[in-house]
Structure formats: C-alpha cells, structure tokens
C-alpha atoms as a PDB file:
ATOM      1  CA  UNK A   1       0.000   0.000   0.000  1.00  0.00           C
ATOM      2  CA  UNK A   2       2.590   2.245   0.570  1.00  0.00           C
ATOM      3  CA  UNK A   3       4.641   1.846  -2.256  1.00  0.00           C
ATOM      4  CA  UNK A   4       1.385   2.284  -4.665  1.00  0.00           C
ATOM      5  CA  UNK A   5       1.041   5.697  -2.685  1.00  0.00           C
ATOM      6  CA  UNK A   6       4.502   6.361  -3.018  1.00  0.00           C
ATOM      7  CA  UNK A   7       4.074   5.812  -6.896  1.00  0.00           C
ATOM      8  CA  UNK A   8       0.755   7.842  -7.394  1.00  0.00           C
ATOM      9  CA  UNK A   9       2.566  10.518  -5.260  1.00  0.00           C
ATOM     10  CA  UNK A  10       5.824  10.375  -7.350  1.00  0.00           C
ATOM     11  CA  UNK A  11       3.370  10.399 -10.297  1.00  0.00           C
ATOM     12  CA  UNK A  12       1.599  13.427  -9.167  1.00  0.00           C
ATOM     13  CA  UNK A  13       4.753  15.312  -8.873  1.00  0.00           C
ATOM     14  CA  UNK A  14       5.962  14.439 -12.336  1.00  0.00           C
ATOM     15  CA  UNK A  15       2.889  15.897 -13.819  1.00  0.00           C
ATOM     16  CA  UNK A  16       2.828  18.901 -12.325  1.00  0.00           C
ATOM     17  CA  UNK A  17       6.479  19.783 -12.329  1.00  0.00           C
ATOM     18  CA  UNK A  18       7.714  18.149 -15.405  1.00  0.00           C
ATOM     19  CA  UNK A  19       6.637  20.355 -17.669  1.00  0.00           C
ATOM     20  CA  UNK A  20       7.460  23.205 -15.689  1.00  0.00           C
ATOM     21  CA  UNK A  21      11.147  22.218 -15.751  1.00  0.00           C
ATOM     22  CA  UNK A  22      11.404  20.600 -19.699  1.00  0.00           C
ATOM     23  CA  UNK A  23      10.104  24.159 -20.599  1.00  0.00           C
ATOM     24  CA  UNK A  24      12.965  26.148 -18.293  1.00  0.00           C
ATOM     25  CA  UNK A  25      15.052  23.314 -19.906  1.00  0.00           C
ATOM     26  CA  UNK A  26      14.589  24.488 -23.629  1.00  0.00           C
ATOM     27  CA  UNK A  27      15.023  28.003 -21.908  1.00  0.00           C
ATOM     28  CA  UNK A  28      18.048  27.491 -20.210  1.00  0.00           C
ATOM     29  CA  UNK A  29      19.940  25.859 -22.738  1.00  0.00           C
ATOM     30  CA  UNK A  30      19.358  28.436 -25.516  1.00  0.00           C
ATOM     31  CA  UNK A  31      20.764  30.485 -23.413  1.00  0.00           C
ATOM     32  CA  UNK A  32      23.689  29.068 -22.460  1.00  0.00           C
ATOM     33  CA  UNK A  33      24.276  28.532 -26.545  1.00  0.00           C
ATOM     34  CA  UNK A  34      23.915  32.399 -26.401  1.00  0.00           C
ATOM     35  CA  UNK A  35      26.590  32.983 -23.910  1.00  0.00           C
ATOM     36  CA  UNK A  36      23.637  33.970 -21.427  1.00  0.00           C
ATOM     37  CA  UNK A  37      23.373  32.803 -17.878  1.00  0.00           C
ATOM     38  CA  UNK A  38      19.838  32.524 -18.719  1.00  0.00           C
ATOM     39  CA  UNK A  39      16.739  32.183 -16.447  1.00  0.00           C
ATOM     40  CA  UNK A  40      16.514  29.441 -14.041  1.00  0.00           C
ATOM     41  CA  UNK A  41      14.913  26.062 -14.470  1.00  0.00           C
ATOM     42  CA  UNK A  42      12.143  27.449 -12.199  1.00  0.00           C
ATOM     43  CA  UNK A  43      11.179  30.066 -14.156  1.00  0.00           C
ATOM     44  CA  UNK A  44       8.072  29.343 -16.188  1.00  0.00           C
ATOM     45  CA  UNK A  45       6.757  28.496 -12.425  1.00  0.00           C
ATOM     46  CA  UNK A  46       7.250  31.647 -11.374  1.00  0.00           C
ATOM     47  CA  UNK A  47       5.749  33.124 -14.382  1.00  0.00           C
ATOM     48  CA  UNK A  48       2.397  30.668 -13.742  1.00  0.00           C
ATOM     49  CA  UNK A  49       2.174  31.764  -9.835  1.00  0.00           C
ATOM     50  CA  UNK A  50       2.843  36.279 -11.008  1.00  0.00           C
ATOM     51  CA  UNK A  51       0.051  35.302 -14.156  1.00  0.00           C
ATOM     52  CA  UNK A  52      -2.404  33.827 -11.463  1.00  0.00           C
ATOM     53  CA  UNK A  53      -2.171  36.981  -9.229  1.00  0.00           C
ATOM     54  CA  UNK A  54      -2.760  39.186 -11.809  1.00  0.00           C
ATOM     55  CA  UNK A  55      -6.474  40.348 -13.269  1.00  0.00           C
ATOM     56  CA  UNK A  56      -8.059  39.151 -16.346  1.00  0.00           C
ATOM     57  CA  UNK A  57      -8.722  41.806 -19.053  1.00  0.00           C
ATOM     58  CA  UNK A  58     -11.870  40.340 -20.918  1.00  0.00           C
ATOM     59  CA  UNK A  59     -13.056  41.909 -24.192  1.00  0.00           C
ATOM     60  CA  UNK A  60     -17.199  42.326 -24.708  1.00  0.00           C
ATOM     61  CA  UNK A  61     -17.685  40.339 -27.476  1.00  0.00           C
ATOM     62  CA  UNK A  62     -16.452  37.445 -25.450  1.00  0.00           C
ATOM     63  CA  UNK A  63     -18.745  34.675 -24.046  1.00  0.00           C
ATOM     64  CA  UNK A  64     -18.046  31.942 -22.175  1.00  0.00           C
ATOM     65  CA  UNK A  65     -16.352  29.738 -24.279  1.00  0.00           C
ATOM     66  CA  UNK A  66     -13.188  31.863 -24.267  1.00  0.00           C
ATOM     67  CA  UNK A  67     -12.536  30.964 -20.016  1.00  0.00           C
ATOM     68  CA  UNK A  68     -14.483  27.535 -20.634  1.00  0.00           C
ATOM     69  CA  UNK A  69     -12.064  26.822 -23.638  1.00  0.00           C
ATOM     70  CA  UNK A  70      -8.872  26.809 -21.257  1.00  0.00           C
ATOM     71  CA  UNK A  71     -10.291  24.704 -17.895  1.00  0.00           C
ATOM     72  CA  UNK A  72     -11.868  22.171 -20.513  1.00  0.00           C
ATOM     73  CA  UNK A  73      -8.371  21.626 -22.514  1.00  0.00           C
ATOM     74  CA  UNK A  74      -6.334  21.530 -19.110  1.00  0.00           C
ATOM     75  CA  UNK A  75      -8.601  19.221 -17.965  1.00  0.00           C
ATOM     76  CA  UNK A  76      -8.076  17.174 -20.851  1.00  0.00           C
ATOM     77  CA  UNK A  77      -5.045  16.942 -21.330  1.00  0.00           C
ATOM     78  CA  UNK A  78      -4.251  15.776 -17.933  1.00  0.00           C
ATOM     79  CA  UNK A  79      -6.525  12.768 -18.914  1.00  0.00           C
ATOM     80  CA  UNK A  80      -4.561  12.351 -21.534  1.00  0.00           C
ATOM     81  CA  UNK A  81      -1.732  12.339 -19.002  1.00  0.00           C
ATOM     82  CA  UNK A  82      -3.336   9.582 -16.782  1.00  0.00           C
ATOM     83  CA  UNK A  83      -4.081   7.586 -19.528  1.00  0.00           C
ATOM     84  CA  UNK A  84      -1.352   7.795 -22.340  1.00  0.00           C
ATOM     85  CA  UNK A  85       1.666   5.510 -20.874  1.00  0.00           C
ATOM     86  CA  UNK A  86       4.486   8.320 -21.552  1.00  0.00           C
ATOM     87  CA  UNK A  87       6.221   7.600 -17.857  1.00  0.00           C
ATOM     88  CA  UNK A  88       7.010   4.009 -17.290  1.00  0.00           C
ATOM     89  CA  UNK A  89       5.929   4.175 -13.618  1.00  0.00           C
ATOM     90  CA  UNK A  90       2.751   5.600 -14.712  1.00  0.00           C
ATOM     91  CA  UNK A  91      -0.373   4.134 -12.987  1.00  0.00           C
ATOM     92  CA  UNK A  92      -3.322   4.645 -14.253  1.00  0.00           C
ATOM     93  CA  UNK A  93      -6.144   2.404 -16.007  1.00  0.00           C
ATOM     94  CA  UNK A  94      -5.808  -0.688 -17.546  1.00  0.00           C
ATOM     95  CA  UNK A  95      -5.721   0.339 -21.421  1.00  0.00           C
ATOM     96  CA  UNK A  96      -5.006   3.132 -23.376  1.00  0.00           C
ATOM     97  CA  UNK A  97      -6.440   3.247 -26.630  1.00  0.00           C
ATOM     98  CA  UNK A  98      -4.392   5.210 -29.624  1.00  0.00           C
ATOM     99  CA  UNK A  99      -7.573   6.417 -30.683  1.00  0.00           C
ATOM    100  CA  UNK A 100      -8.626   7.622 -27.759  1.00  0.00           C
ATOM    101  CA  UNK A 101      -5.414   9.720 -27.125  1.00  0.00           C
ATOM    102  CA  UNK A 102      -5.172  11.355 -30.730  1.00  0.00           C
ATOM    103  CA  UNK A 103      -8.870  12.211 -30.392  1.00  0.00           C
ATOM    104  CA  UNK A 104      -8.621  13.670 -27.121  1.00  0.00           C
ATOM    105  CA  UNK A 105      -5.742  15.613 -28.226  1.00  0.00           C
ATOM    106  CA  UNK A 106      -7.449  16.697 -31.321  1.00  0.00           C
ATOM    107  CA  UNK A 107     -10.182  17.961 -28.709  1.00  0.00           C
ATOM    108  CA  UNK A 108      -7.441  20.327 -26.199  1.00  0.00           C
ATOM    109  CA  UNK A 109      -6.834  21.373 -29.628  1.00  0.00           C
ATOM    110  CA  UNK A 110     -10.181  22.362 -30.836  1.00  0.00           C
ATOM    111  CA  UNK A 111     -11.345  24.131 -28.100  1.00  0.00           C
ATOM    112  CA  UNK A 112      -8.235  25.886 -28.015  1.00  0.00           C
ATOM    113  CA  UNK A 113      -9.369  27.411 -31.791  1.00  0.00           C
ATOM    114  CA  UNK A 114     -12.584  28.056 -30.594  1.00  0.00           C
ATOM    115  CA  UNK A 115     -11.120  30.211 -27.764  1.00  0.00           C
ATOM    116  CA  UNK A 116      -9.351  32.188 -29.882  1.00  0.00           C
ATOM    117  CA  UNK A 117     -12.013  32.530 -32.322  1.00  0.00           C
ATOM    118  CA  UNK A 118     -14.292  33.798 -29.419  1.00  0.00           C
ATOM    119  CA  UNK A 119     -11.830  36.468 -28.790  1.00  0.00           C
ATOM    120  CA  UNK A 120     -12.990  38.539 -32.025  1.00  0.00           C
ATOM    121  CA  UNK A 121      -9.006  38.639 -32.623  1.00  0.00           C
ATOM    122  CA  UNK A 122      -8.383  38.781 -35.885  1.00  0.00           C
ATOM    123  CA  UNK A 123      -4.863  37.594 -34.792  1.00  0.00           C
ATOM    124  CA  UNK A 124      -7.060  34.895 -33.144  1.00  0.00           C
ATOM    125  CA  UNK A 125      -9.163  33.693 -35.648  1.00  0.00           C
ATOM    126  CA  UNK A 126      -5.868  34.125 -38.133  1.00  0.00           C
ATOM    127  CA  UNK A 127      -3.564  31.690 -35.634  1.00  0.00           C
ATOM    128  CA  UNK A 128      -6.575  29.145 -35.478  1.00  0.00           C
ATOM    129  CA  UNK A 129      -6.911  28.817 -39.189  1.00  0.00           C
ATOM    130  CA  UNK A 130      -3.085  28.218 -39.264  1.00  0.00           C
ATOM    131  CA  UNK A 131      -3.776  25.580 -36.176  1.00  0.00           C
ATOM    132  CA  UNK A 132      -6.163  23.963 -37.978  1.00  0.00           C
ATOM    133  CA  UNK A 133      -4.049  23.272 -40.979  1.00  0.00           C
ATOM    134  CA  UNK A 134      -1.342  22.365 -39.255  1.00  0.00           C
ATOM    135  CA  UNK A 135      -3.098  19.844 -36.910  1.00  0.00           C
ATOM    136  CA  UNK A 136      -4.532  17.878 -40.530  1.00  0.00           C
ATOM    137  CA  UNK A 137      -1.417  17.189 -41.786  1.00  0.00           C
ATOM    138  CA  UNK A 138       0.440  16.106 -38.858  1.00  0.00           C
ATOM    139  CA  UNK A 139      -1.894  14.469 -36.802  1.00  0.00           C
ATOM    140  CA  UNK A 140      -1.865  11.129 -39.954  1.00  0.00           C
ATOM    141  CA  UNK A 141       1.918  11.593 -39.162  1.00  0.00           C
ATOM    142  CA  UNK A 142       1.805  10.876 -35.332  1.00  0.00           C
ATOM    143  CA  UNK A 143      -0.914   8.305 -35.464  1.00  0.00           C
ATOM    144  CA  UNK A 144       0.080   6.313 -38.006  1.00  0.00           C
ATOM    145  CA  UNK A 145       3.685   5.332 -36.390  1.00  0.00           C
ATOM    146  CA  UNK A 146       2.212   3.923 -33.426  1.00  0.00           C
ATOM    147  CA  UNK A 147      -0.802   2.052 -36.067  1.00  0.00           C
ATOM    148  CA  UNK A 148       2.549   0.130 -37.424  1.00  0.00           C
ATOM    149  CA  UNK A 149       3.560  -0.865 -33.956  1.00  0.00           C
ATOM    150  CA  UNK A 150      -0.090  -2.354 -33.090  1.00  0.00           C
ATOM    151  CA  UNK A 151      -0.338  -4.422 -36.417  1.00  0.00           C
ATOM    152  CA  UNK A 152       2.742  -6.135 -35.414  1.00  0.00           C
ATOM    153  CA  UNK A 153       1.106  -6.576 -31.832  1.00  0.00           C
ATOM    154  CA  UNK A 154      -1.980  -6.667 -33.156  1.00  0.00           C
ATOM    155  CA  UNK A 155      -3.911  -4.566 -30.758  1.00  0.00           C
ATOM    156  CA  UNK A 156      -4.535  -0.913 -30.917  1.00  0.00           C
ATOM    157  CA  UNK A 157      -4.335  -0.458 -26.641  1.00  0.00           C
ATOM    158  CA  UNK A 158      -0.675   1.301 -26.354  1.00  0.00           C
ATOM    159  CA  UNK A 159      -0.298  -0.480 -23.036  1.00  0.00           C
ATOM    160  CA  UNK A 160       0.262  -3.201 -24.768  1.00  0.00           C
ATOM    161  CA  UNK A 161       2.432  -2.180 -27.079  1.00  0.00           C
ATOM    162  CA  UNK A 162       4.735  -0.067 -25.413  1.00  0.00           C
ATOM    163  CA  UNK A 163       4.895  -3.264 -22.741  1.00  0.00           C
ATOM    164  CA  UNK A 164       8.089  -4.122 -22.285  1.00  0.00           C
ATOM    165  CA  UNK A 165       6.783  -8.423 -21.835  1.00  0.00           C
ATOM    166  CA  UNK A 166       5.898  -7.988 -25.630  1.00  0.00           C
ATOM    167  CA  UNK A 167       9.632  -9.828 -26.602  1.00  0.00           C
ATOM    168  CA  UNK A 168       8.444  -9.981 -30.166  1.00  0.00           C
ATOM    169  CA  UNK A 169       9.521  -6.372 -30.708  1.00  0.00           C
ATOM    170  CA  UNK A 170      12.821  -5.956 -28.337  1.00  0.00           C
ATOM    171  CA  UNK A 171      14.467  -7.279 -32.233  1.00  0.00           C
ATOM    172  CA  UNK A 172      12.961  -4.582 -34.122  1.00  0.00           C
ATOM    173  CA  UNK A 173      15.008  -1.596 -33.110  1.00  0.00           C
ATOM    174  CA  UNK A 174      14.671  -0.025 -36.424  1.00  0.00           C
ATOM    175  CA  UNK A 175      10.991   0.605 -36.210  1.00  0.00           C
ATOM    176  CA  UNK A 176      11.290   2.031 -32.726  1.00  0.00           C
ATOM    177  CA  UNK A 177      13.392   4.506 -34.264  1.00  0.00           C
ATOM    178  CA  UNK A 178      11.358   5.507 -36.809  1.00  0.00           C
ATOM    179  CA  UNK A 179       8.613   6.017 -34.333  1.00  0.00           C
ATOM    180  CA  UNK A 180       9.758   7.728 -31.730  1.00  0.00           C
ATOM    181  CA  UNK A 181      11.804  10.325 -34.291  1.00  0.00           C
ATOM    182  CA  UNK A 182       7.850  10.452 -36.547  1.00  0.00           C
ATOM    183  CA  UNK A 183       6.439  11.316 -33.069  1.00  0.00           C
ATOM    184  CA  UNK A 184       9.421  13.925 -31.895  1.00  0.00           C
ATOM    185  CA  UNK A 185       8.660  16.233 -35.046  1.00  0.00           C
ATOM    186  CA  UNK A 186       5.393  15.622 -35.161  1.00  0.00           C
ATOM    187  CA  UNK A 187       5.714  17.578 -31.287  1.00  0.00           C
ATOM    188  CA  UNK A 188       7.995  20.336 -32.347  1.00  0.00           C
ATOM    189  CA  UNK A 189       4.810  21.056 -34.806  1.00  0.00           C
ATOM    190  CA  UNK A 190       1.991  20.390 -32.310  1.00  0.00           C
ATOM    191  CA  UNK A 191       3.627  22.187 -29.704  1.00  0.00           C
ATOM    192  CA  UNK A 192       4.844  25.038 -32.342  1.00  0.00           C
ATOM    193  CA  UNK A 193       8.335  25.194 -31.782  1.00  0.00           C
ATOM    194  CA  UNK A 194      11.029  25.649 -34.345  1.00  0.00           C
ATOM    195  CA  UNK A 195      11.022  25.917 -37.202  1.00  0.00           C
ATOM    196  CA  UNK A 196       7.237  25.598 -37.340  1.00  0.00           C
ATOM    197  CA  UNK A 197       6.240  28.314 -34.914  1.00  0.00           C
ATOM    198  CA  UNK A 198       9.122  30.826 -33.369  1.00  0.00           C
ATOM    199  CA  UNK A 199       7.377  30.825 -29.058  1.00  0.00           C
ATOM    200  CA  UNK A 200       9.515  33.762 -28.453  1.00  0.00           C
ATOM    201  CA  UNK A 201       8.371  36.045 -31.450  1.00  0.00           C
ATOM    202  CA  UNK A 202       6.511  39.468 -31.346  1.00  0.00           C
ATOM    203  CA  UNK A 203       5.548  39.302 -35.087  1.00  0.00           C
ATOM    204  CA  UNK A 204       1.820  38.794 -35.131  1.00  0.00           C
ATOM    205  CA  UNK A 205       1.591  37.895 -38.757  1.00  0.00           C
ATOM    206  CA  UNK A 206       4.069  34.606 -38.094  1.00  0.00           C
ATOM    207  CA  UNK A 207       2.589  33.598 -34.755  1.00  0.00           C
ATOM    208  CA  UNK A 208       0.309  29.908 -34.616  1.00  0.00           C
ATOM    209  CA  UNK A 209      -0.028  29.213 -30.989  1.00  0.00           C
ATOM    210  CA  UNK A 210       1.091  32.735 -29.378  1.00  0.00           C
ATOM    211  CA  UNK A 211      -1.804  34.673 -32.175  1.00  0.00           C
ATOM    212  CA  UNK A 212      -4.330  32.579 -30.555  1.00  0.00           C
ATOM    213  CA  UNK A 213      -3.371  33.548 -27.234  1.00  0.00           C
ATOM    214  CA  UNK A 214      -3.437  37.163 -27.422  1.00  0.00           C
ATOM    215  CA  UNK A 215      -6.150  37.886 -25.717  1.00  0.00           C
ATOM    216  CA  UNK A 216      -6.030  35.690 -22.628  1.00  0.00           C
ATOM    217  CA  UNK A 217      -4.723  37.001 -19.361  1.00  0.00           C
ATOM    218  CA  UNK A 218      -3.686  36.422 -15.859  1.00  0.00           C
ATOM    219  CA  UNK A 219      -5.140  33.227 -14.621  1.00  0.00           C
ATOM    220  CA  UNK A 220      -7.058  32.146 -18.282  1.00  0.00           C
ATOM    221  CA  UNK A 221      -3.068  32.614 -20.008  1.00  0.00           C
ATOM    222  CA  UNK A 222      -1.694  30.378 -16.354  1.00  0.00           C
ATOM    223  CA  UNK A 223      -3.707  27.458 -17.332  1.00  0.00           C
ATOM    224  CA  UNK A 224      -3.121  27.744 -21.285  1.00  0.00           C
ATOM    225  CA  UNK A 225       0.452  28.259 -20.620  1.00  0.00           C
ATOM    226  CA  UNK A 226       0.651  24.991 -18.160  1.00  0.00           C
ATOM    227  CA  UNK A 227      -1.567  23.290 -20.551  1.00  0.00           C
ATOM    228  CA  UNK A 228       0.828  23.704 -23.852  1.00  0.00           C
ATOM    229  CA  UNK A 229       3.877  22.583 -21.653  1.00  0.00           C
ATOM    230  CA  UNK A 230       2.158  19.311 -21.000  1.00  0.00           C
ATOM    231  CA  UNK A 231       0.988  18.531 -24.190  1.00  0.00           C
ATOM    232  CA  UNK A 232       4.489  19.039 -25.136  1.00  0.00           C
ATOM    233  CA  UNK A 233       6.086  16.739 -22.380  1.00  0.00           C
ATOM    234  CA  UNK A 234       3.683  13.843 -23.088  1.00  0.00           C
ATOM    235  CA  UNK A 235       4.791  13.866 -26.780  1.00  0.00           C
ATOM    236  CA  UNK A 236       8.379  13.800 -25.609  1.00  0.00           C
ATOM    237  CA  UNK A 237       7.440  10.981 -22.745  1.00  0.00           C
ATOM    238  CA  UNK A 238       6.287   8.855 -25.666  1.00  0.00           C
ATOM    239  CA  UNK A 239       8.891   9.684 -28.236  1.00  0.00           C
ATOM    240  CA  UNK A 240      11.411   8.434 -25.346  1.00  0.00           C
ATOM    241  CA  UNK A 241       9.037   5.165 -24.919  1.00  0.00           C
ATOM    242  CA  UNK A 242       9.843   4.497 -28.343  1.00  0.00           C
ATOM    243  CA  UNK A 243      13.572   5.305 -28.325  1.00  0.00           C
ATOM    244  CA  UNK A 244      14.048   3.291 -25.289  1.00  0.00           C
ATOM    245  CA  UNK A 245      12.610  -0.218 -27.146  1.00  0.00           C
ATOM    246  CA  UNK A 246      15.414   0.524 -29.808  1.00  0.00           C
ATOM    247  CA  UNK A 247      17.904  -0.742 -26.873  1.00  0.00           C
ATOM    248  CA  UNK A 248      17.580  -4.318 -26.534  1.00  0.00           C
ATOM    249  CA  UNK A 249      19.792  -4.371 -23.138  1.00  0.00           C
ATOM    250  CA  UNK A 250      16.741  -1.859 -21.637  1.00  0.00           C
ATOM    251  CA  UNK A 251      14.089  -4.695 -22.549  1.00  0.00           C
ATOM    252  CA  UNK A 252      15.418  -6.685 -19.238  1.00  0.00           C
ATOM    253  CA  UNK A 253      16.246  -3.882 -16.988  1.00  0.00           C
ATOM    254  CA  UNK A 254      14.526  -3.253 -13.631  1.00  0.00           C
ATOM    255  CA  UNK A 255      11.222  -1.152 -13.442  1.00  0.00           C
ATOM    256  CA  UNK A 256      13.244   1.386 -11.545  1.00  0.00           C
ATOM    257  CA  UNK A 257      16.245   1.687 -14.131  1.00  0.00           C
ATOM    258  CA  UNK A 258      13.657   1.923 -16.983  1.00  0.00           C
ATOM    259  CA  UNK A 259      11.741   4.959 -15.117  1.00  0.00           C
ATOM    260  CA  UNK A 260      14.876   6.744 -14.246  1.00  0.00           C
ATOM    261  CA  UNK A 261      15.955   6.282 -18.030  1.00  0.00           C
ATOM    262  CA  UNK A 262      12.650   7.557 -19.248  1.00  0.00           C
ATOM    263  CA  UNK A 263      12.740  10.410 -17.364  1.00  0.00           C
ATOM    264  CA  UNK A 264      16.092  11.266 -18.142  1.00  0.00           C
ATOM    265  CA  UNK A 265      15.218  11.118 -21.761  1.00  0.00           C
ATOM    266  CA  UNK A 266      12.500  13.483 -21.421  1.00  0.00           C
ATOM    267  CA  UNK A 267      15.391  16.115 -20.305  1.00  0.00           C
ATOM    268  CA  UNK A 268      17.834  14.889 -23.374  1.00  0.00           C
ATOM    269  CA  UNK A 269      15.337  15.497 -25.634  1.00  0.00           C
ATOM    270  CA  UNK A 270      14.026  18.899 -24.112  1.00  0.00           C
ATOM    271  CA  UNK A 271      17.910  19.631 -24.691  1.00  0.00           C
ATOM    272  CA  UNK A 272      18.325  18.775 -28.091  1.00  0.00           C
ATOM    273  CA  UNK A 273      14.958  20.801 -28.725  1.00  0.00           C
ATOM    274  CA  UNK A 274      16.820  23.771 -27.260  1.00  0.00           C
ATOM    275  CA  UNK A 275      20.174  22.948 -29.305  1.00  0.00           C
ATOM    276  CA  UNK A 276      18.363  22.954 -32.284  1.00  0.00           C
ATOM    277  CA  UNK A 277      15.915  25.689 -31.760  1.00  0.00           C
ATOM    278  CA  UNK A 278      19.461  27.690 -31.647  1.00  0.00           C
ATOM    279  CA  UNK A 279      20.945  26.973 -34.761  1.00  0.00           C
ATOM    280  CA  UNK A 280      17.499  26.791 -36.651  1.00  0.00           C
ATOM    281  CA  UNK A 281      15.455  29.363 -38.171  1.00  0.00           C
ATOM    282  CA  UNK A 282      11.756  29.634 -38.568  1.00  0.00           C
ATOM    283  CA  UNK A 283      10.950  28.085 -41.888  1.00  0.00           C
ATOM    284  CA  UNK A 284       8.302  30.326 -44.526  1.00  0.00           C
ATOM    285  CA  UNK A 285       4.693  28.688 -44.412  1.00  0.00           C
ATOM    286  CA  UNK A 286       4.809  27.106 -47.224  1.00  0.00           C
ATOM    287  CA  UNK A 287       7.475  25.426 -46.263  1.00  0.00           C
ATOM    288  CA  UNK A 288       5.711  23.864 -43.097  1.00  0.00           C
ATOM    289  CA  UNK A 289       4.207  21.177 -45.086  1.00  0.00           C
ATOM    290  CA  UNK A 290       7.586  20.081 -46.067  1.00  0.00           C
ATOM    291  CA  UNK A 291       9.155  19.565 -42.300  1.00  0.00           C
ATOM    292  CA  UNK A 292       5.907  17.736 -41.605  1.00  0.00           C
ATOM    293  CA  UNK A 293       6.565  15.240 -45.094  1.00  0.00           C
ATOM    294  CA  UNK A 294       9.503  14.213 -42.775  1.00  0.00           C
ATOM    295  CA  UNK A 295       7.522  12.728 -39.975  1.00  0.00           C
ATOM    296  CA  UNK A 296       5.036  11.522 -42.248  1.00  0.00           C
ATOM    297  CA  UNK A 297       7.864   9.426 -44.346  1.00  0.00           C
ATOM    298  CA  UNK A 298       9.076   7.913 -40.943  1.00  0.00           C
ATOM    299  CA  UNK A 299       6.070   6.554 -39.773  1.00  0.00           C
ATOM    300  CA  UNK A 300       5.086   5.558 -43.453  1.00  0.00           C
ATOM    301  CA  UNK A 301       8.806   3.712 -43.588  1.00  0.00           C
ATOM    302  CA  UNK A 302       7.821   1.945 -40.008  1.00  0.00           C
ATOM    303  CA  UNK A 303       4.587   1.157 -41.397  1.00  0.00           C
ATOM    304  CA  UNK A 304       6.463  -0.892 -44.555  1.00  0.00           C
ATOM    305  CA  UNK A 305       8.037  -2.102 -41.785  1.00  0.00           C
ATOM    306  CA  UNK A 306       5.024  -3.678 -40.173  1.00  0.00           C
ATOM    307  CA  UNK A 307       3.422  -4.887 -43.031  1.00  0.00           C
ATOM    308  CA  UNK A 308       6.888  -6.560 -44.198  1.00  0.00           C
ATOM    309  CA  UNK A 309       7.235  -8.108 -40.697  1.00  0.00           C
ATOM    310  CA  UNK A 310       3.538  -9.181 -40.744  1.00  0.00           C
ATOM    311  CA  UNK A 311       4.091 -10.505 -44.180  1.00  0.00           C
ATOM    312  CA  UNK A 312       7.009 -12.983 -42.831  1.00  0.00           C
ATOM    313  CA  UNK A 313       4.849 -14.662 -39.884  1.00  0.00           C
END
C-alpha cells in the first residue's frame, strides 16, 4: 500500500512539475548557446504563480467559451496524461487506446481554436486557421507510427504495445526509431516550436499558438500556458518510450532503471529541442508542409516495416 502511494505521489509530482522544468530546460539551454546565464529552471513556475495573481482583461464580445475553452483543454489533457503511458511508472487504467489519445488531443486542440475565435481577434481567428491546418497534416503523421507498432502486436491499446513483456519487438530496433523520431517532429509542430512556430516572437503575422493567445490574461493565459507545456512533455514521454525499445539491453532492466531512463530522456530530448531551436530558423509557411513530409515518411517507412514483418509470420 505504501509503495502504490509512493508511486501515485511520485506520479503526481511528475505531472505537475515536469513540464514546468522541460520548458525552463529548452530556456536554459538556448541560453547558455547564447553565452547567457539565462533564467533558471524554475522560471516558467514563477511566471504561472505572477500570471495567477494578476487580473483578467476580458473583451465584450467574449462569451463563455473563451474561459471555458482553457479549464476544458487543461482538464483534458491531464486525462490524456493519466491515460497515455508516456512515464514508465505511470499508474493509471488498464488500457489506453491510440484512438482515444489522438482524439482527445485533437479535442485540447479544438477548443483551443474556438477560444481564440471567441476572442474577435483577428490575430485569433488568423492563428486558429493556421492551427487547424497544421493539426490535418500532422496528426496522420503521429498516429500512423504507433498504427505500425499495433499491427505487429496486433492490438490498438498502447499499453500493450509499449509493454516491455511484448519480446516480439525488443528485435525490431529499427521501427522504434522511426517512431519515436515520426512522433518527436510531429511535437515540435503540435507544440509550435522551431522551425514551425518561433514561441519567443513578437511578429503577429508569423505567430500559430502565441496569435491565438493574445487575448487571454492572468489566470485564463496560467492554465493555457501549463496546458501547452504538457501537451508538449507527453509527446516527448512517448517519443522516449519508443527510443528506449530501440535498446535491446533496456528490454530486461529493472522497473526502476527503466523509469529513471525515461525520465532522463525526457530532459535529453528537451535539450536537443533547445540545441536545435538555436541553430534553426523559422521556416516560410509554405514550407511547413515540407518539415511535416519528414515525420510523415518515418512513420510511413515503419509502417512498410510492419506490413513486411507481418508478411514474414
């Protein structure tokens, strides 16, 4: 009993702080690349608690799906948190249906549009068209990597096959890899980073997720804020899920050594996102659609995969 409270309370903690500290991660190391000492790993919690003190400046043509929009998408996505298996030590229920998870992330997403389309923005309504597009073409990029993994399982329930017991995959390192790198860029685009979406811009006319966020204020912008870095540490939990199957010696680890190397991973990746947000620059929109043919071709090569490996049984 008191190891199962233990875990739920170690559990708890990850949610809440995680993304807190992969977002001052990105932070701090771009600014170490820029010879800064940078802001410290506690920052964007310090930014949520000064945000929640502050008033909210509402406009009149507002109603009350622009406040509803943010408590219903937090509230989402941490059910997507308690149900997607993106920590290793995760409890939680007994399945986790891909379907499930891309639709309720399709959902955060959708009634984060329709909050900025309640706005009357037209900064709002413009970085919720740009959403929109964005989320059709990568969302068939995400999804269908982890599709390839279940044929070979056969199930759709990602419990089962991110479960490391399922030995018929610990010798297929190359589709892990394809994966987990489909799912990484599919997150730099969902949770518009570079070169997609520049998060530290003050150019309206190239904004996606900051033009739709304009409006919002003190607590409303807290819980969008929070809400964003989660989505974006979930996508790197499971990206890391994947990489981690690519090792065959992690297969027959202990529990503990596979948690501490999942979480760990979060943080390498949250580095490399900050390494290359550096030495990148924001790509033109029409060039989007290009980055995203990338993840799109990986999961399409893992899904040649699966149907070769299918083929051979």
């Amino acid at each position: 009993m008191n190891s199962a409270l233990s875990l739920w309370l170690f559990y708890l903690l990850c949610v809440v702080f995680a993304p807190i500290l992969v977002l001052g991660t990105i932070r701090k190391t771009k600014a170490r690349l820029q010879n800064r000492i940078g802001p410290p790993l506690l920052q964007p919690l310090f930014d949520l608690v000064k945000l929640c003190r502050k008033s909210e400046t509402l406009s009149k043509t507002m109603c009350g799906i622009f406040r509803l929009a943010s408590v219903i998408s937090l509230a989402d996505m941490l059910l997507i948190a308690w149900i997607a298996p993106w920590l290793c030590y995760k409890p939680g229920p007994d399945s986790a249906d891909i379907f499930l998870i891309f639709y309720l992330f399709a959902l955060t997403r959708m009634f984060t549009m329709l909050g900025a389309l309640d706005s009357g923005s037209a900064f709002g309504a413009f970085g919720a068209s740009r959403e929109a597009t964005l989320s059709l073409l990568v969302e068939p990029a995400a999804l269908l990597g982890f599709i390839s993994i279940g044929a070979l399982t056969g199930s759709s329930d990602l419990l089962q096959i991110l479960s490391f017991s399922n030995a018929q995959l610990s010798g297929s390192p190359g589709i892990w890899l394809l994966v987990g790198t489909a799912v990484l860029l599919a997150n730099l685009v969902e949770s518009s980073r570079m070169p997609v979406d520049d998060p530290t811009t003050h150019l309206e006319l190239t904004m996606v997720h900051e033009a739709m966020i304009l409006e919002a204020s003190g607590r409303n912008l807290a819980l969008i804020e929070y809400t964003h870095a989660l989505r974006m540490t979930i996508l790197l939990g499971l990206s890391v899920q994947c990489f981690m199957r690519a090792i065959p010696s992690i297969w027959n680890a202990e529990p503990a050594v596979q948690g501490l190397i999942n979480l760990t991973g979060i943080f390498f990746l949250a580095v490399l996102i900050g390494i290359f947000e550096s030495i990148s620059v924001k790509l033109q929109w029409r060039k989007v659609p290009e980055f995203i043919a990338y993840s799109l071709t990986m999961s399409l090569l893992a899904s040649l995969i699966a149907i070769g490996g299918r083929a051979m049984k």
